[in-house]
Protein backbone atom coordinates (compact mmCIF):
# COMPACT_ATOMS: atom_id res chain seq x y z
CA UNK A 1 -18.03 -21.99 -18.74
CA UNK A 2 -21.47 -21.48 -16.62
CA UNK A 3 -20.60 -20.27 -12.90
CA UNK A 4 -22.62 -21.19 -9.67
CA UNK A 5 -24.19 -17.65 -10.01
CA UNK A 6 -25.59 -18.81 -14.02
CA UNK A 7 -26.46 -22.41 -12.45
CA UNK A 8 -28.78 -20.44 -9.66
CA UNK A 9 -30.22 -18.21 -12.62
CA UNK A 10 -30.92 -20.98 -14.78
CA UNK A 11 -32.87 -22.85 -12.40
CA UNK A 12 -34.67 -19.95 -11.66
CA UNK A 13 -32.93 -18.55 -8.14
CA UNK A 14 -31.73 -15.25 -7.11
CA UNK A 15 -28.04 -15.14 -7.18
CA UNK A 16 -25.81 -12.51 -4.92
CA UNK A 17 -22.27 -11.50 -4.33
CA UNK A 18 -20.82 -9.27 -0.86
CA UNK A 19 -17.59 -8.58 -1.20
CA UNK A 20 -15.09 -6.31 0.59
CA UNK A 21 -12.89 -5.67 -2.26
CA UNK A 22 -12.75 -4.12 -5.89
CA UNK A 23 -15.86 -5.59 -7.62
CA UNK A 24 -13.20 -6.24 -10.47
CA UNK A 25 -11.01 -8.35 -8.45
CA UNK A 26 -10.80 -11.86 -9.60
CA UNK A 27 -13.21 -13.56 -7.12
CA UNK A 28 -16.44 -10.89 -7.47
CA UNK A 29 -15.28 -11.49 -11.00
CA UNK A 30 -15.16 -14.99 -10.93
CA UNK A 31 -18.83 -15.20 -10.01
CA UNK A 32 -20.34 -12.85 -11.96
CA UNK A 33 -18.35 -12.38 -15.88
CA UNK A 34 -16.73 -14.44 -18.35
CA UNK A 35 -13.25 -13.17 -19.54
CA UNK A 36 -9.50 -15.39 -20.36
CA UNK A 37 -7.61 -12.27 -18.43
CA UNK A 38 -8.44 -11.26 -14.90
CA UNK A 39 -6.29 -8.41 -15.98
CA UNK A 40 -8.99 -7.32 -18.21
CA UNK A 41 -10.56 -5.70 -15.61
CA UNK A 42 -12.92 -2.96 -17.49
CA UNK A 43 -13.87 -5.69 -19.85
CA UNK A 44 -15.03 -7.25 -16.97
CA UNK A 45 -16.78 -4.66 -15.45
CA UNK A 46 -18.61 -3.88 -18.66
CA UNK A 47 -20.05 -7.81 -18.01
CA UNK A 48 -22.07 -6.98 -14.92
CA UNK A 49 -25.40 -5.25 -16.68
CA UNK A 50 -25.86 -8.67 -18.70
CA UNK A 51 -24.45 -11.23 -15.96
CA UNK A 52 -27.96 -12.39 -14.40
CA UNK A 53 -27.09 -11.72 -10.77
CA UNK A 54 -30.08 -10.40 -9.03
CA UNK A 55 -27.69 -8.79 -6.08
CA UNK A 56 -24.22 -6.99 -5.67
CA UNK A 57 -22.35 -5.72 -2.62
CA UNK A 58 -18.89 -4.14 -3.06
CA UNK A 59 -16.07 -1.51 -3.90
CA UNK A 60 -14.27 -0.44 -7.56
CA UNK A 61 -16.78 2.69 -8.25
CA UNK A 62 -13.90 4.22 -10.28
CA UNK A 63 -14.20 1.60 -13.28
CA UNK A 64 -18.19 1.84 -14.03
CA UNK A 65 -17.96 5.49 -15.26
CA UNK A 66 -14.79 7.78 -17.12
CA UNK A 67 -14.18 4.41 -19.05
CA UNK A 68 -11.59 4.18 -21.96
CA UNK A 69 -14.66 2.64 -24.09
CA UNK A 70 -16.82 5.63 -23.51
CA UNK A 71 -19.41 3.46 -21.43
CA UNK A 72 -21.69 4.25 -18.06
CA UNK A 73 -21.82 1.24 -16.57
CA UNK A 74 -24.57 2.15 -14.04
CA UNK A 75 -26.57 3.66 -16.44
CA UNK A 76 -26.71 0.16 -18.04
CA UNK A 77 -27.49 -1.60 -14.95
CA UNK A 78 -30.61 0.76 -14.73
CA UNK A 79 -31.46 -0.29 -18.51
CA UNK A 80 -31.43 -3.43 -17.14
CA UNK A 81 -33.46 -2.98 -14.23
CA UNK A 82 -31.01 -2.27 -11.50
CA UNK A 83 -31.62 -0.53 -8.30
CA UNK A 84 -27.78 1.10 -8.32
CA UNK A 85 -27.00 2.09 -4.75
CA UNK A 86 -23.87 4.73 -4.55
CA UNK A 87 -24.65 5.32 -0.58
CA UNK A 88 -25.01 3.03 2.02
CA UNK A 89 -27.61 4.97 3.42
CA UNK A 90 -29.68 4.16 -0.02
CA UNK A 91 -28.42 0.96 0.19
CA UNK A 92 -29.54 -0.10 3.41
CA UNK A 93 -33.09 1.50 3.17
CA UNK A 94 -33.94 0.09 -0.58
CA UNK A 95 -36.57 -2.69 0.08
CA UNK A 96 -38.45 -3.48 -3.13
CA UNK A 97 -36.51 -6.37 -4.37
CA UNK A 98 -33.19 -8.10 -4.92
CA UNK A 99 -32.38 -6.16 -8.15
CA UNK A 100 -29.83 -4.21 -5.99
CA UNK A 101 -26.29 -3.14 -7.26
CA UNK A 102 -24.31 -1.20 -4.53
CA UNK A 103 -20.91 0.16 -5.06
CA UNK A 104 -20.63 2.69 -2.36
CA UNK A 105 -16.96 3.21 -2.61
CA UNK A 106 -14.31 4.10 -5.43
CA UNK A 107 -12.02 1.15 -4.29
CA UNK A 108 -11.91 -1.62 -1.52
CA UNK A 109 -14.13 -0.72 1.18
CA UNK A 110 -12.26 0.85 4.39
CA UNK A 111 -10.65 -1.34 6.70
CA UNK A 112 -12.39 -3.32 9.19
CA UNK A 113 -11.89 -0.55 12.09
CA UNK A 114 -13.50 2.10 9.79
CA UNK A 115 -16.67 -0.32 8.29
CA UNK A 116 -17.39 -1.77 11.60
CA UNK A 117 -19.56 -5.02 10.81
CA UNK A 118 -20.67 -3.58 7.35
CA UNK A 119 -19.47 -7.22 5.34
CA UNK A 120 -22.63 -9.25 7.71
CA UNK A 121 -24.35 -6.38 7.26
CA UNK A 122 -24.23 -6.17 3.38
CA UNK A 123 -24.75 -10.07 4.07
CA UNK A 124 -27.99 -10.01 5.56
CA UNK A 125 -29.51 -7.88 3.56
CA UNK A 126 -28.80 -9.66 0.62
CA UNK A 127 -29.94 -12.82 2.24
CA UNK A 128 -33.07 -10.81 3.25
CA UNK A 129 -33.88 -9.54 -0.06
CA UNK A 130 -32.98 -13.09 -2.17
CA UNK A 131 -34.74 -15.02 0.32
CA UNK A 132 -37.89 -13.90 -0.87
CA UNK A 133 -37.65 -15.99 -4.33
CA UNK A 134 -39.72 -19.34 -3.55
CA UNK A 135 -37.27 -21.25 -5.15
CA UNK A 136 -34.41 -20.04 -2.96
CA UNK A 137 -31.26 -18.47 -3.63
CA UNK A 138 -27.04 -18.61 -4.10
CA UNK A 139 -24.69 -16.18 -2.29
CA UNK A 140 -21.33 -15.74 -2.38
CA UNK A 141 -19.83 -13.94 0.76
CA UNK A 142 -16.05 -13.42 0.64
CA UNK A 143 -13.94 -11.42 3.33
CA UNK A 144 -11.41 -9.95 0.15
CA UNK A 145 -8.73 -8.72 2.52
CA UNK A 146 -7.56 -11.70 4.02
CA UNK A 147 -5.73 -12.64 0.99
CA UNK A 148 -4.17 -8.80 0.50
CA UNK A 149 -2.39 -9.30 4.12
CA UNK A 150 -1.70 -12.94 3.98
CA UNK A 151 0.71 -11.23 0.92
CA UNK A 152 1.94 -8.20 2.99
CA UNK A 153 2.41 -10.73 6.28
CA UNK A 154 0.87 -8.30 8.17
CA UNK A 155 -0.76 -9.85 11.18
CA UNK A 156 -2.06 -7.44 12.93
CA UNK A 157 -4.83 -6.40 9.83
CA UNK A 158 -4.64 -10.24 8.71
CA UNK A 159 -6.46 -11.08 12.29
CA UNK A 160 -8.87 -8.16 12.17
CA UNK A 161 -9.95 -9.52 8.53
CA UNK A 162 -10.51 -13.16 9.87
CA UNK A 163 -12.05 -12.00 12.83
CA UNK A 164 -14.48 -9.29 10.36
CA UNK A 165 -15.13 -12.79 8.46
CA UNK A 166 -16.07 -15.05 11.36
CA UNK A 167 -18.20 -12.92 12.94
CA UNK A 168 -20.27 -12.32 9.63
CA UNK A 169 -20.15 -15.94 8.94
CA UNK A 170 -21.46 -16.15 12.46
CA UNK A 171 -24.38 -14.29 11.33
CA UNK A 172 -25.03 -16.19 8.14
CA UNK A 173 -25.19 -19.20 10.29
CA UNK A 174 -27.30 -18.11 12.96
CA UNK A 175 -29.63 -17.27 10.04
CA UNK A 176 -29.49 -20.36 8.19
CA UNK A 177 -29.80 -22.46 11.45
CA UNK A 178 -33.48 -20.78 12.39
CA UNK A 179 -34.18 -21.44 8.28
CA UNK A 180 -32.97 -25.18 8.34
CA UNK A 181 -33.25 -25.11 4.33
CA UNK A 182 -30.25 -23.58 3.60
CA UNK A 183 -26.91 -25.29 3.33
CA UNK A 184 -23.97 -22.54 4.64
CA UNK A 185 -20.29 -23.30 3.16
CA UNK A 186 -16.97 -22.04 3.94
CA UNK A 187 -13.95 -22.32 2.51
CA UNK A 188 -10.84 -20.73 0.66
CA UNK A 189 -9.64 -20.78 -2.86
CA UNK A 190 -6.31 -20.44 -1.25
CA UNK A 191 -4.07 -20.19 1.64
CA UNK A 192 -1.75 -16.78 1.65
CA UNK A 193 1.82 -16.06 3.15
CA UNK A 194 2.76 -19.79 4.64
CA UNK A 195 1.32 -18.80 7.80
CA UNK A 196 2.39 -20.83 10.87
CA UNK A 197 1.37 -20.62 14.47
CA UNK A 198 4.54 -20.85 16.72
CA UNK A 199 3.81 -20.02 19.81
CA UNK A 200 0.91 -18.27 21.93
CA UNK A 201 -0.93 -18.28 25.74
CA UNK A 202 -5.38 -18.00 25.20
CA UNK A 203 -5.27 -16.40 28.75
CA UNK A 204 -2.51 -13.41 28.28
CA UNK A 205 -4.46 -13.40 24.56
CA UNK A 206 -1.37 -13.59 22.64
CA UNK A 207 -0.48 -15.11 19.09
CA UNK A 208 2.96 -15.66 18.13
CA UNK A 209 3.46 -16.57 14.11
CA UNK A 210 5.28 -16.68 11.84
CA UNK A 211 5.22 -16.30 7.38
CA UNK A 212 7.00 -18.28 4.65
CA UNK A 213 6.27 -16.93 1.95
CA UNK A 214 4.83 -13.41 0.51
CA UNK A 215 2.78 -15.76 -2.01
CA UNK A 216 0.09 -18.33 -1.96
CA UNK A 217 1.45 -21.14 -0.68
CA UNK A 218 0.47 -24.96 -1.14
CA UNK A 219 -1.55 -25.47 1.87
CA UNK A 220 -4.58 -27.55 2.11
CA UNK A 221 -7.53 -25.29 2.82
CA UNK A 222 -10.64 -26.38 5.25
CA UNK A 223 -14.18 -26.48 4.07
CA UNK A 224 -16.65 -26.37 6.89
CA UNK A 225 -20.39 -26.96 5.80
CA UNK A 226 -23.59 -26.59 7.80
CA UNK A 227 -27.19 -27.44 6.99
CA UNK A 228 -28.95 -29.41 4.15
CA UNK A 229 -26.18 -31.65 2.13
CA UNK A 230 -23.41 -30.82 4.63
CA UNK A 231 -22.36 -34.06 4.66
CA UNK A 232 -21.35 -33.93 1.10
CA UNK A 233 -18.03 -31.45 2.04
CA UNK A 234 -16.34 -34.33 4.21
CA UNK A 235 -12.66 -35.73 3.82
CA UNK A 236 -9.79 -34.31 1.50
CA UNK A 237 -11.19 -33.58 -2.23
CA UNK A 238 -9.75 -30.84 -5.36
CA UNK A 239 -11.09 -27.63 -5.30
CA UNK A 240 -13.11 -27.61 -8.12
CA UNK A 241 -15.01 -30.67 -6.22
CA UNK A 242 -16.77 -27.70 -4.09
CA UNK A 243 -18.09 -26.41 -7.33
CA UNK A 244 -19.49 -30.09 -8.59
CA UNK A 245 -20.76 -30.76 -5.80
CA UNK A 246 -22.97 -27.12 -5.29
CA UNK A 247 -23.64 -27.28 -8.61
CA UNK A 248 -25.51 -30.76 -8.34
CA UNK A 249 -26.86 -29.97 -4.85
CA UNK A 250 -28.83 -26.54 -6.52
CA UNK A 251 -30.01 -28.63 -9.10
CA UNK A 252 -30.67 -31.60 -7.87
CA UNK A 253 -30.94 -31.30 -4.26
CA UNK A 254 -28.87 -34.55 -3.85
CA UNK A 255 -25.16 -35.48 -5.31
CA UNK A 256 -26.03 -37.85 -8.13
């Protein structure tokens, strides 16, 4: 089953992933390989040096190298002409093209108070680098942690992770506005924990909330679209609508 990342490829695009999470987790994953188990999770890591995706942005160092199967997974991402970033210092400064595949940490990335704005960072410069192909590009931009402590009903990290994801979305959008060719969309595979708001006062700043559930629950999830074909992503439609309706829109341009 093709996903939006072999669409973009097979009309010719870049395609990109930024992530804040394992880069075997199931959404990175999702994107990117082609496996019945998301359990499987050095099968799918050995997928990335023949997915197609021109650009890569996240954690899970630990399962490219000391593999049960014997292989180097960056060394086959350089076969295959991969820029393999292992710093963000490299990663940042690398500027020849969107061949880029940065894994800069063994696991998850550090927690928003440690990375600071390094998700719309990691963003940008995909966008940046993709951009360049004439016939545009596909990125997918998630903020991983959100769902983690939607599970542990934390709050406190669950608001840092939102507010991590806004303000690179704000970014993004500030981006695409000044471009006016690029169609921005936002939305959730899931919602996490049952998560209520109970009570709260906007001038002390405070939040009161409250969890159902330590598992996804059966919430309707928004989907906010900007630019080009926004008005496509109106009313109350499944989930796997979003991915029609991309899939026609990078293809077509229109919804047929």
């Amino acid at each position: 089953m093709p996903s939006l990342v072999d669409v973009a490829k097979q009309l010719g695009k870049d395609a990109g992933i930024a992530v804040t999470c394992r880069l075997w987790d199931a959404t990175p994953c999702d994107f990117c390989c082609h496996n019945i188990d998301r359990d499987k999770e050095e099968e799918l890591v050995g997928d990335y040096p023949t997915s197609g995706v021109d650009f890569v942005f996240g954690g899970g160092a630990e399962k490219f190298t000391n593999r049960k199967d014997g292989r180097d997974i960056f060394n086959e991402l350089r076969v295959n002409g991969y820029h393999v970033s292992r710093s963000l210092d490299d990663f940042f400064a690398y500027d020849k093209n969107s061949r880029v595949f940065a894994v800069p940490y063994d696991k998850d990335t550090p927690l928003p108070d440690e990375r600071g704005d390094l998700l719309a960072r990691a963003s940008m410069k995909g966008i940046e680098l993709m951009n360049r192909n004439r016939k545009g590009f596909f990125m997918m931009i998630e903020g991983s942690q959100l769902d983690d402590y939607g599970h542990f009903n934390q709050l406190d990290m669950l608001m840092k992770e939102t507010l991590d994801f806004d303000q690179t979305i704000g970014r993004v959008m500030k981006w695409a506005a000044e471009d006016g060719e690029t169609l921005v969309v936002v939305t959730a595979d899931h919602e996490t924990g049952g998560l209520t708001l109970v009570n709260g006062d906007k001038n002390e700043g405070r939040v009161e909330c409250c969890f159902s559930t330590r598992d996804h629950s059966g919430a309707m999830v928004p989907v906010y679209a900007f630019g080009p074909g926004a008005e496509h992503f109106t009313g109350i439609f499944e989930n796997t609508d979003v991915f029609k309706r991309i899939k026609q829109l990078l293809t077509y341009g229109v919804i047929k």
